[in-house]
PDB file of N, CA and C in Angstrom:
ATOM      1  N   UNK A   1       0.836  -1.184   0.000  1.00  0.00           N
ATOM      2  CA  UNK A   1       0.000   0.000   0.000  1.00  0.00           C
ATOM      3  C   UNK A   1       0.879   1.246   0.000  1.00  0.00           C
ATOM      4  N   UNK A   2       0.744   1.994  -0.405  1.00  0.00           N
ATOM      5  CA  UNK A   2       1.438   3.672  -1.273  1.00  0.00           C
ATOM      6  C   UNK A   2       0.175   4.426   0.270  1.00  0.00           C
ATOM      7  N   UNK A   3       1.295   5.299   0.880  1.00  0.00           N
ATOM      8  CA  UNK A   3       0.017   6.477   1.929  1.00  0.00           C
ATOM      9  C   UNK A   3       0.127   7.464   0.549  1.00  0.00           C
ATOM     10  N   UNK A   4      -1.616   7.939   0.635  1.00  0.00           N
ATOM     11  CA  UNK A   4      -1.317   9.485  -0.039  1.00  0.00           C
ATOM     12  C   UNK A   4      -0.513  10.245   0.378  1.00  0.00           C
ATOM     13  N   UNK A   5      -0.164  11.575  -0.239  1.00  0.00           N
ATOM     14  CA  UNK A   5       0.115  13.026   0.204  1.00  0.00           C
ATOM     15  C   UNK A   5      -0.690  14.172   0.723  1.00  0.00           C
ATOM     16  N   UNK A   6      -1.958  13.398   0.979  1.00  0.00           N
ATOM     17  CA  UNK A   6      -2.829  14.311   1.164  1.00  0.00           C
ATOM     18  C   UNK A   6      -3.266  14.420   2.309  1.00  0.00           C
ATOM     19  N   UNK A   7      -3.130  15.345   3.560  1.00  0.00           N
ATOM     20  CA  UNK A   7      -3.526  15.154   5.133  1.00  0.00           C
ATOM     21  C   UNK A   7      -4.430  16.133   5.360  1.00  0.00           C
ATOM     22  N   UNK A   8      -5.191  16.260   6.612  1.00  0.00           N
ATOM     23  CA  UNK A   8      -6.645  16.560   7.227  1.00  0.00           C
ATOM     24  C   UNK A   8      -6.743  16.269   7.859  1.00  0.00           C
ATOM     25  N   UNK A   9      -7.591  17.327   9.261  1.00  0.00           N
ATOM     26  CA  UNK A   9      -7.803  17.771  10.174  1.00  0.00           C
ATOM     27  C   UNK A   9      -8.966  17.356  10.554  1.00  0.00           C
ATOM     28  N   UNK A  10      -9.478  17.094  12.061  1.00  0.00           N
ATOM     29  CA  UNK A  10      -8.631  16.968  12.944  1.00  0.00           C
ATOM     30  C   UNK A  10      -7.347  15.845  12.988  1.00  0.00           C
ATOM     31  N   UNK A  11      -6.407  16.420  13.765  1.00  0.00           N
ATOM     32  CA  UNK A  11      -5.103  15.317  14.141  1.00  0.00           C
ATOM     33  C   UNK A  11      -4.301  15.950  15.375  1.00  0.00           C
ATOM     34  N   UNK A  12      -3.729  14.916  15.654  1.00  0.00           N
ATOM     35  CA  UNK A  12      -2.738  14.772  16.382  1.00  0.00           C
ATOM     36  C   UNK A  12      -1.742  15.719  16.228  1.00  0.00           C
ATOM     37  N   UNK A  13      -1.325  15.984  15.277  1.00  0.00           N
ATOM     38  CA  UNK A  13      -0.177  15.983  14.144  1.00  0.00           C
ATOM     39  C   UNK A  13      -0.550  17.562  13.520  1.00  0.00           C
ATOM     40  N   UNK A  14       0.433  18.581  14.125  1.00  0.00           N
ATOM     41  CA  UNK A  14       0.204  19.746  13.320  1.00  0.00           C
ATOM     42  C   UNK A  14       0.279  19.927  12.122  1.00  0.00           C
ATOM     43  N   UNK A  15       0.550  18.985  11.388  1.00  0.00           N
ATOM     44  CA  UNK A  15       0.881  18.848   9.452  1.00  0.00           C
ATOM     45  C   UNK A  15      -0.411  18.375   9.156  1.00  0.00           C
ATOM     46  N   UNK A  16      -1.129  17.359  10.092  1.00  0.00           N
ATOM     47  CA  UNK A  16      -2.436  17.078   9.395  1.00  0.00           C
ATOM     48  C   UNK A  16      -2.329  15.060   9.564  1.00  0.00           C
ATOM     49  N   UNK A  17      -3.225  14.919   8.781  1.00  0.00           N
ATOM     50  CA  UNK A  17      -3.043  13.704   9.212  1.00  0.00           C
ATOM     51  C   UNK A  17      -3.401  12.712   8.320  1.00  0.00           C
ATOM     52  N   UNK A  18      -2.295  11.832   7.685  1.00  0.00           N
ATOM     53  CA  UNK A  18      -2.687  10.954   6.375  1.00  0.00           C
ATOM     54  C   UNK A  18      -3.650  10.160   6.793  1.00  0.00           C
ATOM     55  N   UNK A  19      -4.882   9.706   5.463  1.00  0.00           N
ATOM     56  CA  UNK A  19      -5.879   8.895   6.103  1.00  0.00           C
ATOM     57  C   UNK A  19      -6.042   8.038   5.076  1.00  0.00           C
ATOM     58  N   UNK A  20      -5.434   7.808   4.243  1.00  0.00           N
ATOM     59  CA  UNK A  20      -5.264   7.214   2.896  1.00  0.00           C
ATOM     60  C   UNK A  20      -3.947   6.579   2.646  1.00  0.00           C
ATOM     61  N   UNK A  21      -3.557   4.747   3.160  1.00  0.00           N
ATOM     62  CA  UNK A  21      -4.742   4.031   2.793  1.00  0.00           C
ATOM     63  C   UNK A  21      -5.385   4.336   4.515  1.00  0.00           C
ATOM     64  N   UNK A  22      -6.988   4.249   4.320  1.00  0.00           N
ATOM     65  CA  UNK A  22      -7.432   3.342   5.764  1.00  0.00           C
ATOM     66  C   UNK A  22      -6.842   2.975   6.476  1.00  0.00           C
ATOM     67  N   UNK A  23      -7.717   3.079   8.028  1.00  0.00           N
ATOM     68  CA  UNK A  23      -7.117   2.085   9.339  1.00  0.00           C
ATOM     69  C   UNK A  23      -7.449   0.620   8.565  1.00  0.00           C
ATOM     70  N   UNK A  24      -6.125   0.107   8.940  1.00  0.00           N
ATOM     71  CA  UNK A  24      -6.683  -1.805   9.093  1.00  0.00           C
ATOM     72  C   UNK A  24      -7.125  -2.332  10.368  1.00  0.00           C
ATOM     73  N   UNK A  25      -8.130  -2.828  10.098  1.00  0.00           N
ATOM     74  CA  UNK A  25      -8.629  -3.963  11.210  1.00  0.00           C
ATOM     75  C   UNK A  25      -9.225  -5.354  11.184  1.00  0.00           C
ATOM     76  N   UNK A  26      -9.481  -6.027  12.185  1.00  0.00           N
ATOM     77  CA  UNK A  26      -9.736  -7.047  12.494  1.00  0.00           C
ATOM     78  C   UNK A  26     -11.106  -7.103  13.526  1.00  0.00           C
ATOM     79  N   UNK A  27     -11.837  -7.949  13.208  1.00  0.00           N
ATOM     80  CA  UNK A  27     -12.988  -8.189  13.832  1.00  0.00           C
ATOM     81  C   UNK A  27     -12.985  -9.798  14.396  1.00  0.00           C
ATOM     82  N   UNK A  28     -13.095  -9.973  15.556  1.00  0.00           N
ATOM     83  CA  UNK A  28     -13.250 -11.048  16.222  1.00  0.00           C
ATOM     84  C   UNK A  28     -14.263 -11.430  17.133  1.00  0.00           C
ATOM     85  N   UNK A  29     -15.206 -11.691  16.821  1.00  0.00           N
ATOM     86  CA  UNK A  29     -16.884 -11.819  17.923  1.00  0.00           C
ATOM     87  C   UNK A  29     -17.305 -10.151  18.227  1.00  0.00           C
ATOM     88  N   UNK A  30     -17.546  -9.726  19.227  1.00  0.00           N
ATOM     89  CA  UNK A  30     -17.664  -8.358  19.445  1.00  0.00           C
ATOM     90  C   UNK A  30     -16.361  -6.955  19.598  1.00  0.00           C
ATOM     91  N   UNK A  31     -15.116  -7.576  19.453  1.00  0.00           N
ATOM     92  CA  UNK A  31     -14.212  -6.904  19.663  1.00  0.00           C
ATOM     93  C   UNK A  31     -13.638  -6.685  17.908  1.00  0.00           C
ATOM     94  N   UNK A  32     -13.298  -5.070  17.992  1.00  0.00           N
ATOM     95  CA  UNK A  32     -12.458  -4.770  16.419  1.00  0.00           C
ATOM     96  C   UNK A  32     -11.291  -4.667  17.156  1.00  0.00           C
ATOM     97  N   UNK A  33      -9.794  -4.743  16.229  1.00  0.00           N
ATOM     98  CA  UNK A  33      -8.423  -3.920  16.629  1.00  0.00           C
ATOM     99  C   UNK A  33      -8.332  -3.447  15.437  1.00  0.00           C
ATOM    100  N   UNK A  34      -7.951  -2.216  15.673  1.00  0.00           N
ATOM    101  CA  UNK A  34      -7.684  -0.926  14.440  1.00  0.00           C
ATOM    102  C   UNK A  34      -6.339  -0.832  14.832  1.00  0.00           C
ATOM    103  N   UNK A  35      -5.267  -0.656  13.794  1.00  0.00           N
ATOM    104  CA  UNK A  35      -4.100  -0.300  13.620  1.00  0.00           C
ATOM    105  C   UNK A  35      -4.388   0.888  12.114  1.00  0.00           C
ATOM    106  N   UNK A  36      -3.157   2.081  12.742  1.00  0.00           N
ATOM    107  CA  UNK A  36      -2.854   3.041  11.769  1.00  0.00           C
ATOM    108  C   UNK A  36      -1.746   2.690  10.825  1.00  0.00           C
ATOM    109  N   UNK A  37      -1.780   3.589   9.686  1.00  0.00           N
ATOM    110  CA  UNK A  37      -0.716   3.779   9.163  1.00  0.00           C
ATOM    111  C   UNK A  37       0.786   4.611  10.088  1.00  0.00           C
ATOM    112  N   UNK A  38       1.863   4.508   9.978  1.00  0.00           N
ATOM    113  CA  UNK A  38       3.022   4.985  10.277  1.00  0.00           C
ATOM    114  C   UNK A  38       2.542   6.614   9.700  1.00  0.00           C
ATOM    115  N   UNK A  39       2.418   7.498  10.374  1.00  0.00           N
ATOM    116  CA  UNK A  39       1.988   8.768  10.706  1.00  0.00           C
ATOM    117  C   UNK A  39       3.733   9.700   9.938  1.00  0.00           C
ATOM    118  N   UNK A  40       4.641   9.253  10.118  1.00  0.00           N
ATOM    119  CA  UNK A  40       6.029   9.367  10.266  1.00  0.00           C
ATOM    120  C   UNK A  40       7.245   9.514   8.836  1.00  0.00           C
ATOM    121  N   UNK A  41       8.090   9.683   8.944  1.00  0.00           N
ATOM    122  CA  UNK A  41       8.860   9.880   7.326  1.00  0.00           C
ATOM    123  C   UNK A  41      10.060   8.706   7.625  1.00  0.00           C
ATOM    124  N   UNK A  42       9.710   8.249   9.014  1.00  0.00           N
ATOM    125  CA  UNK A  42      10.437   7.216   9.834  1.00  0.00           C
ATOM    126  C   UNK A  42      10.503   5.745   9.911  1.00  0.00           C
ATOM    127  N   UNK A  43      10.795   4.793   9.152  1.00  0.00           N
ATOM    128  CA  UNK A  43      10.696   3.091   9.538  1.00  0.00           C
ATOM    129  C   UNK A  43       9.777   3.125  11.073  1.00  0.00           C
ATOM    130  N   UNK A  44       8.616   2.496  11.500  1.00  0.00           N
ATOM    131  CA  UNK A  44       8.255   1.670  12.167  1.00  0.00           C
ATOM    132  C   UNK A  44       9.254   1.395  13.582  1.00  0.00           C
ATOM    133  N   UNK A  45       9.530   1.526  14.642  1.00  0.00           N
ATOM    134  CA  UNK A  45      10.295   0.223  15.303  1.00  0.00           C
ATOM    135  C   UNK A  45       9.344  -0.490  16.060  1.00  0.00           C
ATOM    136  N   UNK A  46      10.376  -2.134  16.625  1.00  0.00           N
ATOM    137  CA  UNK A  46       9.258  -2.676  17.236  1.00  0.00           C
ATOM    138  C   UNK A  46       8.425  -1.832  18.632  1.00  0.00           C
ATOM    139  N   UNK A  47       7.984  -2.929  19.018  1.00  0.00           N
ATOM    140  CA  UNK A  47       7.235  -1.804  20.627  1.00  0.00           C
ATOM    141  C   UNK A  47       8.187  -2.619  21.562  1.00  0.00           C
ATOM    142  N   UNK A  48       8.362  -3.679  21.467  1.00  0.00           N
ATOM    143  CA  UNK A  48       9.500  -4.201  22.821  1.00  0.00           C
ATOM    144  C   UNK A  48      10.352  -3.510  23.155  1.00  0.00           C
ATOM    145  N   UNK A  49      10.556  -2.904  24.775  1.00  0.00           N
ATOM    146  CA  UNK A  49      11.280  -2.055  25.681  1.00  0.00           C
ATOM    147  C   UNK A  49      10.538  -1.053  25.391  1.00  0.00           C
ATOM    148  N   UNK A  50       9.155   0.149  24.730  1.00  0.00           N
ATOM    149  CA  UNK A  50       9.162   1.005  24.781  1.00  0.00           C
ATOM    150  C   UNK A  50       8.062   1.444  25.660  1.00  0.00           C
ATOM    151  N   UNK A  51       7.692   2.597  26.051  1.00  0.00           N
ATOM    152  CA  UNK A  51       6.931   3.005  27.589  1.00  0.00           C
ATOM    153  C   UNK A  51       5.567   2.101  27.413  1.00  0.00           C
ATOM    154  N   UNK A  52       5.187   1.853  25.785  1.00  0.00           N
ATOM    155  CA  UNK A  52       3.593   0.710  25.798  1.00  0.00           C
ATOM    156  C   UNK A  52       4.364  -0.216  25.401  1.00  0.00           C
ATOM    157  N   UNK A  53       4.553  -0.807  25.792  1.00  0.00           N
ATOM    158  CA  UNK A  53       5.738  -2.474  25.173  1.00  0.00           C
ATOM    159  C   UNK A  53       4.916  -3.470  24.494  1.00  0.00           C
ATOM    160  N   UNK A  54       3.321  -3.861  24.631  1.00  0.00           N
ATOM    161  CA  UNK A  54       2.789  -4.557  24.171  1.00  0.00           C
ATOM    162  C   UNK A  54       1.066  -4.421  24.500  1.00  0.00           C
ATOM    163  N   UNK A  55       0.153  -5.164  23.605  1.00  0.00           N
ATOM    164  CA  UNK A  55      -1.282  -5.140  24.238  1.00  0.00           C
ATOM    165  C   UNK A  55      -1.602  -6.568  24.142  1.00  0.00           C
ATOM    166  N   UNK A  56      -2.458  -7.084  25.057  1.00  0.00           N
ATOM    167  CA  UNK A  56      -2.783  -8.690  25.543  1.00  0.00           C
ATOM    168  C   UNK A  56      -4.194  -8.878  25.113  1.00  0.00           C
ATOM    169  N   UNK A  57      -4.751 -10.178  24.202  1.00  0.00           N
ATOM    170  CA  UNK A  57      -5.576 -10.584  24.324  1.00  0.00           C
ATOM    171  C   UNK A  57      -5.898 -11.940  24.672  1.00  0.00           C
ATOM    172  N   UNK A  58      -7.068 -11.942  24.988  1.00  0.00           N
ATOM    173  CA  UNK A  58      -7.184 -13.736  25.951  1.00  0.00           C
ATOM    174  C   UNK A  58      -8.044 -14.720  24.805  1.00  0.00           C
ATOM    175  N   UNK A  59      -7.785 -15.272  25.088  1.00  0.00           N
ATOM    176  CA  UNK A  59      -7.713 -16.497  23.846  1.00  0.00           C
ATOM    177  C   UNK A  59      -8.079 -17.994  24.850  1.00  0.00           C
ATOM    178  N   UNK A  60      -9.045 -18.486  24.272  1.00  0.00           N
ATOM    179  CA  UNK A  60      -9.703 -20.089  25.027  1.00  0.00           C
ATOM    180  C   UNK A  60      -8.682 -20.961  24.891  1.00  0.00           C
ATOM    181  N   UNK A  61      -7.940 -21.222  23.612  1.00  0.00           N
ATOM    182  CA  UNK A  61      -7.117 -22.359  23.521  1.00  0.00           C
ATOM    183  C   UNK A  61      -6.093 -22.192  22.969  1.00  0.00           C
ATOM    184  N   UNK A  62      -4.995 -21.793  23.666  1.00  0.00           N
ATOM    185  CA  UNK A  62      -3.954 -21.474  23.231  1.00  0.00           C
ATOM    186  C   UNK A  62      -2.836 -22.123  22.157  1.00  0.00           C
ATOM    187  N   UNK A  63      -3.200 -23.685  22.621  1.00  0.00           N
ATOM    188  CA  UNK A  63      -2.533 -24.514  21.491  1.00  0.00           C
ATOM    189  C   UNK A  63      -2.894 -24.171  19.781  1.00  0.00           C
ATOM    190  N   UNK A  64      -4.067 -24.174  20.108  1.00  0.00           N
ATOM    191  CA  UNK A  64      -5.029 -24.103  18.242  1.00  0.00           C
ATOM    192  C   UNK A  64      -4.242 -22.654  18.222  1.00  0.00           C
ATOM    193  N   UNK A  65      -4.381 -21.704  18.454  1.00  0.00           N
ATOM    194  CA  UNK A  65      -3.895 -20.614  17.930  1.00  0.00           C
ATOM    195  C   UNK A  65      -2.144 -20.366  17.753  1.00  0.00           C
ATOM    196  N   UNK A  66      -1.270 -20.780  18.784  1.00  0.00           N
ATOM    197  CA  UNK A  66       0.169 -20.938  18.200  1.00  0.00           C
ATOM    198  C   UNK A  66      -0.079 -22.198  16.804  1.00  0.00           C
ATOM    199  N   UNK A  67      -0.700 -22.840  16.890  1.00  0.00           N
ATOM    200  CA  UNK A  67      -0.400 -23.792  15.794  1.00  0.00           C
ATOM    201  C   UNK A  67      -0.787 -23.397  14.384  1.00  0.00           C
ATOM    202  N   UNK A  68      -1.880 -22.090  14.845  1.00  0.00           N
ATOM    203  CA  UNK A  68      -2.415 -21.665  13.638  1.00  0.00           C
ATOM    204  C   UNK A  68      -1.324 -20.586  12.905  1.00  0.00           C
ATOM    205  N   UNK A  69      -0.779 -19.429  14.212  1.00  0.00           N
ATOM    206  CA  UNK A  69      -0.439 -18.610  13.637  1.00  0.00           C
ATOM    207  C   UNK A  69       0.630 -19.073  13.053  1.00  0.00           C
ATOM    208  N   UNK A  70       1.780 -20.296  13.284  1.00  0.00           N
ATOM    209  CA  UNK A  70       2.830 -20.951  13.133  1.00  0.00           C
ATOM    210  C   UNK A  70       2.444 -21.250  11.549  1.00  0.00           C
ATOM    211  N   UNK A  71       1.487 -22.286  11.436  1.00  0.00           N
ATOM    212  CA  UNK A  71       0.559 -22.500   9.885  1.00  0.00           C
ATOM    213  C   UNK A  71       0.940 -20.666   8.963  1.00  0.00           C
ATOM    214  N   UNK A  72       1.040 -19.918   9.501  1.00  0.00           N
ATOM    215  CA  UNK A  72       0.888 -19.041   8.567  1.00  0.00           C
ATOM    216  C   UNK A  72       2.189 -17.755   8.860  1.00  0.00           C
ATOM    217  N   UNK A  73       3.219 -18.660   9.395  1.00  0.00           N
ATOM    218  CA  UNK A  73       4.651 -18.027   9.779  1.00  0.00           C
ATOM    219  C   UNK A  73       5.031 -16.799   9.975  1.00  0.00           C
ATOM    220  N   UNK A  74       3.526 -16.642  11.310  1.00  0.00           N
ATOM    221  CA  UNK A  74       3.865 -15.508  11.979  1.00  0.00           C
ATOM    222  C   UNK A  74       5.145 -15.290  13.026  1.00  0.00           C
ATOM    223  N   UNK A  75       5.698 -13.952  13.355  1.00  0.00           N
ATOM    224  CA  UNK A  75       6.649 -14.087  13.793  1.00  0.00           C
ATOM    225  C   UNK A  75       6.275 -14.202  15.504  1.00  0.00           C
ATOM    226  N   UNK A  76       7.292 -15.138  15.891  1.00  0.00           N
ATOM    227  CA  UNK A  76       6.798 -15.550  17.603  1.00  0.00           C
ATOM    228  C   UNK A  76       8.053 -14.684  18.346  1.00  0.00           C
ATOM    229  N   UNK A  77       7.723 -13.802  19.168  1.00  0.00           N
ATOM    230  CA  UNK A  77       8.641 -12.866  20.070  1.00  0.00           C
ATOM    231  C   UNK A  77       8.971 -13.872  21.495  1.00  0.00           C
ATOM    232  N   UNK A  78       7.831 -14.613  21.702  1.00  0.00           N
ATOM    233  CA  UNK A  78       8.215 -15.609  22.822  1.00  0.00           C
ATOM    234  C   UNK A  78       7.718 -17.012  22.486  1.00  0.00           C
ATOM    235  N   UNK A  79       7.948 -17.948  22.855  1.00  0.00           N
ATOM    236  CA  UNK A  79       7.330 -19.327  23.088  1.00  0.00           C
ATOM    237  C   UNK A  79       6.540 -19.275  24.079  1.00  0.00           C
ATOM    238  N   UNK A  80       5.072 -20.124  24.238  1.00  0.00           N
ATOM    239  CA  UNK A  80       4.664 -20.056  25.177  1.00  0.00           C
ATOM    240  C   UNK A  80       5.273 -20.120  26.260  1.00  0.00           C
ATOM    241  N   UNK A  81       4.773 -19.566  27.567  1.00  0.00           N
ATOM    242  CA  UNK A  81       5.342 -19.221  28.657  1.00  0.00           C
ATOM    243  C   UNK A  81       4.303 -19.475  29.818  1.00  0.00           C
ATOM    244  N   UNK A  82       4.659 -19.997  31.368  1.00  0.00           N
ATOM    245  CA  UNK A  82       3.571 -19.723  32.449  1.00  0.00           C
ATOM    246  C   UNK A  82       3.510 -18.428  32.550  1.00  0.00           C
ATOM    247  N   UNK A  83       2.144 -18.225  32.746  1.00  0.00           N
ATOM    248  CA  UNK A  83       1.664 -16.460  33.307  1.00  0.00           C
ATOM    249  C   UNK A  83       0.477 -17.111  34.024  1.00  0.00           C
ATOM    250  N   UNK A  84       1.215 -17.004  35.507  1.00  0.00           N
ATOM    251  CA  UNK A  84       0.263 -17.119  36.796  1.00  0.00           C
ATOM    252  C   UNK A  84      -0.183 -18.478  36.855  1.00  0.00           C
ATOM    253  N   UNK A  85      -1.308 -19.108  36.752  1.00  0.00           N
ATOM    254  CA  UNK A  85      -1.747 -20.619  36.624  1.00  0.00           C
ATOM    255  C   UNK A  85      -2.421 -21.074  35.360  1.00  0.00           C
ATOM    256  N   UNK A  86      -2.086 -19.826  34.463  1.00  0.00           N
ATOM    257  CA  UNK A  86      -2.051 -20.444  32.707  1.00  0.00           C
ATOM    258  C   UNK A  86      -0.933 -20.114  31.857  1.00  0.00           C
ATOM    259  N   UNK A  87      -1.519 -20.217  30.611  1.00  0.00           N
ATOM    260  CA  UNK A  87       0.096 -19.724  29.826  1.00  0.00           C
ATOM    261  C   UNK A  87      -0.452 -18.582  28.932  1.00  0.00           C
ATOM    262  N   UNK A  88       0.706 -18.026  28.081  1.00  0.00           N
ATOM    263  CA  UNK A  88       1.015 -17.001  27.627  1.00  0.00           C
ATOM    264  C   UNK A  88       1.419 -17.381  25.833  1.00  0.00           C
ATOM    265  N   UNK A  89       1.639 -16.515  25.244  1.00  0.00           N
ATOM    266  CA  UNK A  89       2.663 -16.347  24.005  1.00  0.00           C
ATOM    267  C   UNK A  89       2.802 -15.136  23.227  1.00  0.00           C
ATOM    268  N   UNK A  90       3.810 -14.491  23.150  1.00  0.00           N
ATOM    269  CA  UNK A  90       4.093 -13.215  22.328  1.00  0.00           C
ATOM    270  C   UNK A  90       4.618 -13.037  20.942  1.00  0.00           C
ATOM    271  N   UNK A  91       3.552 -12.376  20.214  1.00  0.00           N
ATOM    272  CA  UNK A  91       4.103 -12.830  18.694  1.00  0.00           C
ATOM    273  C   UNK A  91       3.900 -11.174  18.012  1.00  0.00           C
ATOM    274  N   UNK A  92       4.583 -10.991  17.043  1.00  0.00           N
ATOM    275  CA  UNK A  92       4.885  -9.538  16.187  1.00  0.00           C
ATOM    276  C   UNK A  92       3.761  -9.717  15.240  1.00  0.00           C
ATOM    277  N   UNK A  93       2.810  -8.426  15.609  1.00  0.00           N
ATOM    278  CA  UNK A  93       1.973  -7.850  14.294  1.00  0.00           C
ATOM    279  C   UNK A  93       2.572  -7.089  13.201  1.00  0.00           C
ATOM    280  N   UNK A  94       2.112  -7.174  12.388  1.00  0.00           N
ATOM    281  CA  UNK A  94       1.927  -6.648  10.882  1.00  0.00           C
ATOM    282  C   UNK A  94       2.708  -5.239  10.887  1.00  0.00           C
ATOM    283  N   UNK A  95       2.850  -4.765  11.987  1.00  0.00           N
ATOM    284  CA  UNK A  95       3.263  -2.822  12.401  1.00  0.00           C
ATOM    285  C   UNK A  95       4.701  -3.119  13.006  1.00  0.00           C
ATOM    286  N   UNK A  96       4.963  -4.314  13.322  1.00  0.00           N
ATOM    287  CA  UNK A  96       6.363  -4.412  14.654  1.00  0.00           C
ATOM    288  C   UNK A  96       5.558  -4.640  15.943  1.00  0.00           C
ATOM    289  N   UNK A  97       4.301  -4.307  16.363  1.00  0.00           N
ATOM    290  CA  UNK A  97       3.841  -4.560  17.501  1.00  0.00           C
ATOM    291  C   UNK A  97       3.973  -5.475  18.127  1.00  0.00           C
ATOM    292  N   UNK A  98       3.976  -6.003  19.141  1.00  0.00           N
ATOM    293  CA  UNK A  98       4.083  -7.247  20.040  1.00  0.00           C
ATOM    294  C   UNK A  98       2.596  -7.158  20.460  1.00  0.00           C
ATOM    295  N   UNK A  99       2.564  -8.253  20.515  1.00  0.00           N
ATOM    296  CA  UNK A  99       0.584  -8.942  20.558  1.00  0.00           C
ATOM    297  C   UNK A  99       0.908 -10.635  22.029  1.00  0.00           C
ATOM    298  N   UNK A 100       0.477  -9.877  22.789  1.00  0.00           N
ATOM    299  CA  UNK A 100       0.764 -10.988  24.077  1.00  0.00           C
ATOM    300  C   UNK A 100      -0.975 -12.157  23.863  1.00  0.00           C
ATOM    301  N   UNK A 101      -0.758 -13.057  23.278  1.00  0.00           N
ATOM    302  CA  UNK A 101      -1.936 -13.677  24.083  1.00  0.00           C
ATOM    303  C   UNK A 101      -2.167 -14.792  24.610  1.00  0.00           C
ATOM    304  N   UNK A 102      -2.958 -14.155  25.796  1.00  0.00           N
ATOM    305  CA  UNK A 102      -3.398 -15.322  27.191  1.00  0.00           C
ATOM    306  C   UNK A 102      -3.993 -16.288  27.236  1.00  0.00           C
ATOM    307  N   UNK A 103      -3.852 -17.267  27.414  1.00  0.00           N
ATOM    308  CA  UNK A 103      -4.679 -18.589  27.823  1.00  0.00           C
ATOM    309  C   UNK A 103      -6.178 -18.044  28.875  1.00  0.00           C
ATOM    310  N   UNK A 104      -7.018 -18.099  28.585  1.00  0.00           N
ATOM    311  CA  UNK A 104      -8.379 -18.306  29.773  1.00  0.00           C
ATOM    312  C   UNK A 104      -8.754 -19.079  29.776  1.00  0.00           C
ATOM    313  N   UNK A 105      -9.315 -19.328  30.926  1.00  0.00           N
ATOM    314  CA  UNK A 105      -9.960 -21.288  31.425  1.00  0.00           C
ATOM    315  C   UNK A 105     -11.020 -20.951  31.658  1.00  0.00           C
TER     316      UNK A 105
END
């Protein structure tokens, strides 16, 4: 995807604010995640070590989903892991983001 040159108000961003292409998202039962475009004239970095380091979602069965995202050679930041009296796994979105998700019982 090519961002336009073309920015608009309101923003963040005293230059304005590219909106072209679209937020991407994802829809999963009642929950969306919206990710932006890179706002920036700057490469992306990841989020690991930075003041938001990552966001967590909880997930029923953790096996089916490492096996899935593995099926489709997403990148894994951790191997599953214990977190508390279930497990865990941290894997890189599409942006550099780190995406933690939890086992629920």
């Amino acid at each position: 995807m090519t961002r336009s040159d073309d920015v608009s108000w309101p923003s963040t961003y005293k230059r304005g604010h590219h909106r072209i292409p679209p937020p991407q998202l994802v829809v999963f039962g009642d929950v969306t995640m919206r990710w932006y475009m890179n706002q920036e004239e700057r490469p992306l970095v990841a989020t690991r070590g930075q003041l938001m380091d990552h966001v967590a979602l909880s997930v029923t069965n953790l096996g089916a989903w490492v096996a899935k995202l593995k099926s489709e050679n997403v990148k894994f930041l951790e191997q599953p892991y214990k977190f508390g009296d279930t497990r865990a796994v941290l894997i890189e979105g599409p942006s550099l983001e780190a995406i933690e998700l939890v086992e629920t019982k």
